[in-house]
N, C-alpha and C. Protein backbone atom coordinates (compact mmCIF):
# COMPACT_ATOMS: atom_id res chain seq x y z
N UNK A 1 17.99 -10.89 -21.75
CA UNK A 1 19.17 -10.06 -21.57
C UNK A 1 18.88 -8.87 -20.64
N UNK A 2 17.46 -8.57 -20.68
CA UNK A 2 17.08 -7.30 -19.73
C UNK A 2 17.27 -7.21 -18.44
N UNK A 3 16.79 -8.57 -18.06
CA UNK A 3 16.97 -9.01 -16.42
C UNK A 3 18.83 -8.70 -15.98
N UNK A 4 19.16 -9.05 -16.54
CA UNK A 4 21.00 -9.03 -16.64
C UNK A 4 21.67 -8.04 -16.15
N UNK A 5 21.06 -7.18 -17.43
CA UNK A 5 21.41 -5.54 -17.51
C UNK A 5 20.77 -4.66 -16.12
N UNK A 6 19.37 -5.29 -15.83
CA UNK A 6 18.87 -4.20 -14.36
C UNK A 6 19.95 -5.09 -13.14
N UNK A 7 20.37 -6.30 -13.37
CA UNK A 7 21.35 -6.86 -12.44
C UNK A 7 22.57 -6.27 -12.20
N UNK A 8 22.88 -5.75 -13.31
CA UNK A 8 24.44 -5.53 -13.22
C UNK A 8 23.99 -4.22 -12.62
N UNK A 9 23.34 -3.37 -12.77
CA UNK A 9 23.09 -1.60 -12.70
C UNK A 9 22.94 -1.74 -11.31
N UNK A 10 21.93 -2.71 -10.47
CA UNK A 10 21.60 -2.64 -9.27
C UNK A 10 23.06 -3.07 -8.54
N UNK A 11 23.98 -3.69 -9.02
CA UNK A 11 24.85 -4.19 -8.44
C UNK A 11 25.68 -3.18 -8.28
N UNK A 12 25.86 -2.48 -9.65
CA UNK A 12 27.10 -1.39 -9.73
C UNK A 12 26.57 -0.53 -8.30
N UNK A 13 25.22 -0.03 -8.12
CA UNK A 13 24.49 1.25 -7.30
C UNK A 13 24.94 0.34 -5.65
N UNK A 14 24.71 -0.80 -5.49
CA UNK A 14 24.97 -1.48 -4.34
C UNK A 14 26.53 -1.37 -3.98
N UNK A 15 27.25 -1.49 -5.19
CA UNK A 15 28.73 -1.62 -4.79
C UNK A 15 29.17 -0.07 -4.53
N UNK A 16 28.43 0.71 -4.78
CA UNK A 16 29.03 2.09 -4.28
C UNK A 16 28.61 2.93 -3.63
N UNK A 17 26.83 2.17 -2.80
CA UNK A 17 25.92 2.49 -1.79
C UNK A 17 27.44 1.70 -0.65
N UNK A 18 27.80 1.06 -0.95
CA UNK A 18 28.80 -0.36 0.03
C UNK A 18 30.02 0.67 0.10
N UNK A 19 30.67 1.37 -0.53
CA UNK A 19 31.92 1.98 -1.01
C UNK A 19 31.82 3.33 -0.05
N UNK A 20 30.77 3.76 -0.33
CA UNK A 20 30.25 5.18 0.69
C UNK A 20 29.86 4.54 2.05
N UNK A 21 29.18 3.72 2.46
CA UNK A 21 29.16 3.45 3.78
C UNK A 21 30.20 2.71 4.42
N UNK A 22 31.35 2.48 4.05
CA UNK A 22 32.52 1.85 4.06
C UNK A 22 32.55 0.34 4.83
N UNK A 23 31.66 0.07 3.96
CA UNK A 23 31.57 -1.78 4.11
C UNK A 23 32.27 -2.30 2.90
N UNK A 24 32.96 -3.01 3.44
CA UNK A 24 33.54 -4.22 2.40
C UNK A 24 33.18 -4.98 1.37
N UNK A 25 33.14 -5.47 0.73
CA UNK A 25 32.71 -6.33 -0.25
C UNK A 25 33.56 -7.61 -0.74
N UNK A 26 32.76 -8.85 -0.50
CA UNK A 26 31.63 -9.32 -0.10
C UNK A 26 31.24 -8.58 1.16
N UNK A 27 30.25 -8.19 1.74
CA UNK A 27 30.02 -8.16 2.86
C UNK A 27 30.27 -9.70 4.02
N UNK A 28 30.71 -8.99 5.11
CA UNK A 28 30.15 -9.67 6.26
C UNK A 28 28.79 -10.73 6.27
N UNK A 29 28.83 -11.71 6.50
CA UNK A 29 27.42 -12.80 6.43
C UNK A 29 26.50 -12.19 7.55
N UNK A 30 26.39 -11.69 8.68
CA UNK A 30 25.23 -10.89 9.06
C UNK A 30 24.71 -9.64 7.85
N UNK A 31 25.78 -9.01 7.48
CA UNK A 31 25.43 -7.49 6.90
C UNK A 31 24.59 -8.51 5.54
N UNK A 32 25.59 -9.45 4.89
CA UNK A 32 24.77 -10.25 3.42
C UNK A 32 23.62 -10.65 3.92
N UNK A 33 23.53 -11.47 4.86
CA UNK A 33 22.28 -12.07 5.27
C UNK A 33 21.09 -10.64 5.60
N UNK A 34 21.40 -9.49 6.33
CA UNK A 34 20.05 -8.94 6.39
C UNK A 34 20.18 -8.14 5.26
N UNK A 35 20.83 -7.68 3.79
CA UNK A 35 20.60 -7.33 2.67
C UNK A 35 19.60 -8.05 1.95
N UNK A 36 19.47 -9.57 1.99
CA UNK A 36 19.03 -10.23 1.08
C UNK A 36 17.74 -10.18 1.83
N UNK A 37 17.64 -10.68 2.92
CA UNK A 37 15.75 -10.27 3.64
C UNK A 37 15.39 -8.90 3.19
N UNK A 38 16.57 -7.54 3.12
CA UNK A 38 15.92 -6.69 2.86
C UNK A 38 15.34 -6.78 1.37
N UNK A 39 16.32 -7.02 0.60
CA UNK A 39 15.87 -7.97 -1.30
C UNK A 39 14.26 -8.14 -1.19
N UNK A 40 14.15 -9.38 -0.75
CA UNK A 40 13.22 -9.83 -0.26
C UNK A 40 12.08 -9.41 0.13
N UNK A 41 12.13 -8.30 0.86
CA UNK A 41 10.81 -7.55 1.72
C UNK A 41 10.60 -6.37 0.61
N UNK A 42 11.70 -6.00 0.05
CA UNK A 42 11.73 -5.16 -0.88
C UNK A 42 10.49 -5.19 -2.31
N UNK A 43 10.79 -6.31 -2.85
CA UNK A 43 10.55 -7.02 -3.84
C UNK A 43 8.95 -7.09 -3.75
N UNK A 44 8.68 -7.68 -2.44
CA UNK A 44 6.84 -7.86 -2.40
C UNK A 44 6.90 -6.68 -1.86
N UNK A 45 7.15 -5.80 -1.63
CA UNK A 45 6.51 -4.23 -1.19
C UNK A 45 6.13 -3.49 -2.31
N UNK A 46 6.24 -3.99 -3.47
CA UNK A 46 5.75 -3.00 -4.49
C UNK A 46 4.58 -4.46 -4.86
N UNK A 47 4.10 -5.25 -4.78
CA UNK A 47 2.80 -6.11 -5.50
C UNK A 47 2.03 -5.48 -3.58
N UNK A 48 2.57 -5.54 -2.60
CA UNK A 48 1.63 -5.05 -2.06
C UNK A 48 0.85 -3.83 -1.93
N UNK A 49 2.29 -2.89 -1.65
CA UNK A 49 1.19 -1.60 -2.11
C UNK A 49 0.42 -1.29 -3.32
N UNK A 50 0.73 -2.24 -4.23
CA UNK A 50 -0.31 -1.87 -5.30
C UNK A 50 -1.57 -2.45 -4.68
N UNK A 51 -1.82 -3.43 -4.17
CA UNK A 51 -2.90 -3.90 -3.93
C UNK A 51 -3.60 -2.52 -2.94
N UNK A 52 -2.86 -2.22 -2.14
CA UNK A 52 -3.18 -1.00 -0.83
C UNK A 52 -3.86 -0.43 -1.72
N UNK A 53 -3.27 0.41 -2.91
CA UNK A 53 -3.39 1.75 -3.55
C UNK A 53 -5.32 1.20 -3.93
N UNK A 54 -4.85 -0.10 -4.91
CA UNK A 54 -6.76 -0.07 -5.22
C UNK A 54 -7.58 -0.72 -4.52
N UNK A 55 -6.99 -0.53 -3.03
CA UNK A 55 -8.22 -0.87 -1.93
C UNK A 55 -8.35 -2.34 -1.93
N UNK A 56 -7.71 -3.18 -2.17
CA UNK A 56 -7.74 -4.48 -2.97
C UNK A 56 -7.06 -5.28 -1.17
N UNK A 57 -7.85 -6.70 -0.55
CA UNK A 57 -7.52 -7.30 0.50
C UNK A 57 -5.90 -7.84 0.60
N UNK A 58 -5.43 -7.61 0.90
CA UNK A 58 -3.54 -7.54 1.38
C UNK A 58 -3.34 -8.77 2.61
N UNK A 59 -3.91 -9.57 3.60
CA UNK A 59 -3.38 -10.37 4.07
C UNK A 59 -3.47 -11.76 3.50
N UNK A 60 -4.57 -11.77 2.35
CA UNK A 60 -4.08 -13.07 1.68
C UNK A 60 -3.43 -13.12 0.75
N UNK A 61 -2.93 -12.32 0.31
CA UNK A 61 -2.25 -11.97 -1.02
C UNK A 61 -1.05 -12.41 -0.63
N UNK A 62 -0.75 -11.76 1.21
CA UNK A 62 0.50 -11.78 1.65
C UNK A 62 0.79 -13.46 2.28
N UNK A 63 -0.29 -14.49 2.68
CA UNK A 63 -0.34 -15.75 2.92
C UNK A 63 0.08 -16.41 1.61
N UNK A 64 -0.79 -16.27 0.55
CA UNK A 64 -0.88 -16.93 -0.71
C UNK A 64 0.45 -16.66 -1.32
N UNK A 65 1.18 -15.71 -1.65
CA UNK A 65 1.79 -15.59 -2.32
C UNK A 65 3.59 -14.73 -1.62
N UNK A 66 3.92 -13.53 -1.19
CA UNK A 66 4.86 -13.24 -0.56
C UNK A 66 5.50 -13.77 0.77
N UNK A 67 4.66 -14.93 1.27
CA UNK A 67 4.97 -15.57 2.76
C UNK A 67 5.98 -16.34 2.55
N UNK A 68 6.04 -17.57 1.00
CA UNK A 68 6.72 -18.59 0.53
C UNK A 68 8.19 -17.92 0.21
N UNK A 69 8.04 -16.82 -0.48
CA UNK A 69 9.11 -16.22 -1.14
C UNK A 69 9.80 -15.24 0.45
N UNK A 70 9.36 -14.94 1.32
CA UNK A 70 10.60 -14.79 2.26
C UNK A 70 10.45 -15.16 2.79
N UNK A 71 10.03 -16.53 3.57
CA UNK A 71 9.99 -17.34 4.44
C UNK A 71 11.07 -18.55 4.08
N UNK A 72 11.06 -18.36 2.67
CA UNK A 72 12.16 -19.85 1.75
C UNK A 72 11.28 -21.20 1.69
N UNK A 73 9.97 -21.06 2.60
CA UNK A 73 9.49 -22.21 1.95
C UNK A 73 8.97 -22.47 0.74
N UNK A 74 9.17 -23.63 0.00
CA UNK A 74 8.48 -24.28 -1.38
C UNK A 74 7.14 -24.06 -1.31
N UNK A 75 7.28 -23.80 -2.92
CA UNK A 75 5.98 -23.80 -3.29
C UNK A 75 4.78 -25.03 -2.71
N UNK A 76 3.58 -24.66 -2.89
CA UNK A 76 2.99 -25.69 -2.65
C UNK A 76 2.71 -26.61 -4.15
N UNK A 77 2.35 -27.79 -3.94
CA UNK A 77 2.55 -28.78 -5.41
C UNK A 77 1.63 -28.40 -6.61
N UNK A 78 0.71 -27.48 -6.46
CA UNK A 78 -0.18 -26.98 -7.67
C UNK A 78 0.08 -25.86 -7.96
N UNK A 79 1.54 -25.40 -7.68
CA UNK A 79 2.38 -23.75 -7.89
C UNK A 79 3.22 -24.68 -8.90
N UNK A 80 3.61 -25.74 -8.86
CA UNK A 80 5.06 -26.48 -9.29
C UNK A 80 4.38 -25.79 -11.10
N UNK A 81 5.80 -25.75 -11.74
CA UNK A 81 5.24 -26.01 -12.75
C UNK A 81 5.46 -26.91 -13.91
């Protein structure tokens, strides 16, 4: 139910980040389309800088694991679960 609840909150803050910059809603499919890459880039920017913070190697982390998730390609077959 938690996931839900930070859904709806992020949505409400989006729909009135959208309301103040006087974009429409739905957005436009360019404006949707580079929101969701931003989602996206968003999302692995906090597992990367954690890695930054404890000095910890960041371009395989970013091959292995955040490349699939904004690139849209599938997992590889020993990710499946």
């Amino acid at each position: 139910m938690k996931p839900f609840l930070a859904a709806l909150g992020i949505g409400i803050l989006v729909g009135a980040l959208y309301s103040l910059l006087g974009t429409r809603s739905p957005a436009p499919p360019a404006i949707a389309l580079l929101g969701l890459l931003g989602m996206l880039l968003g999302e692995q920017a906090v597992p990367l800088v954690t890695r930054v913070i404890h000095g910890q190697e960041v371009a395989s982390f970013w091959k292995a694991s955040c490349a699939e998730r904004v690139t849209g390609l599938p997992p590889a077959p020993d990710d499946a679960p």
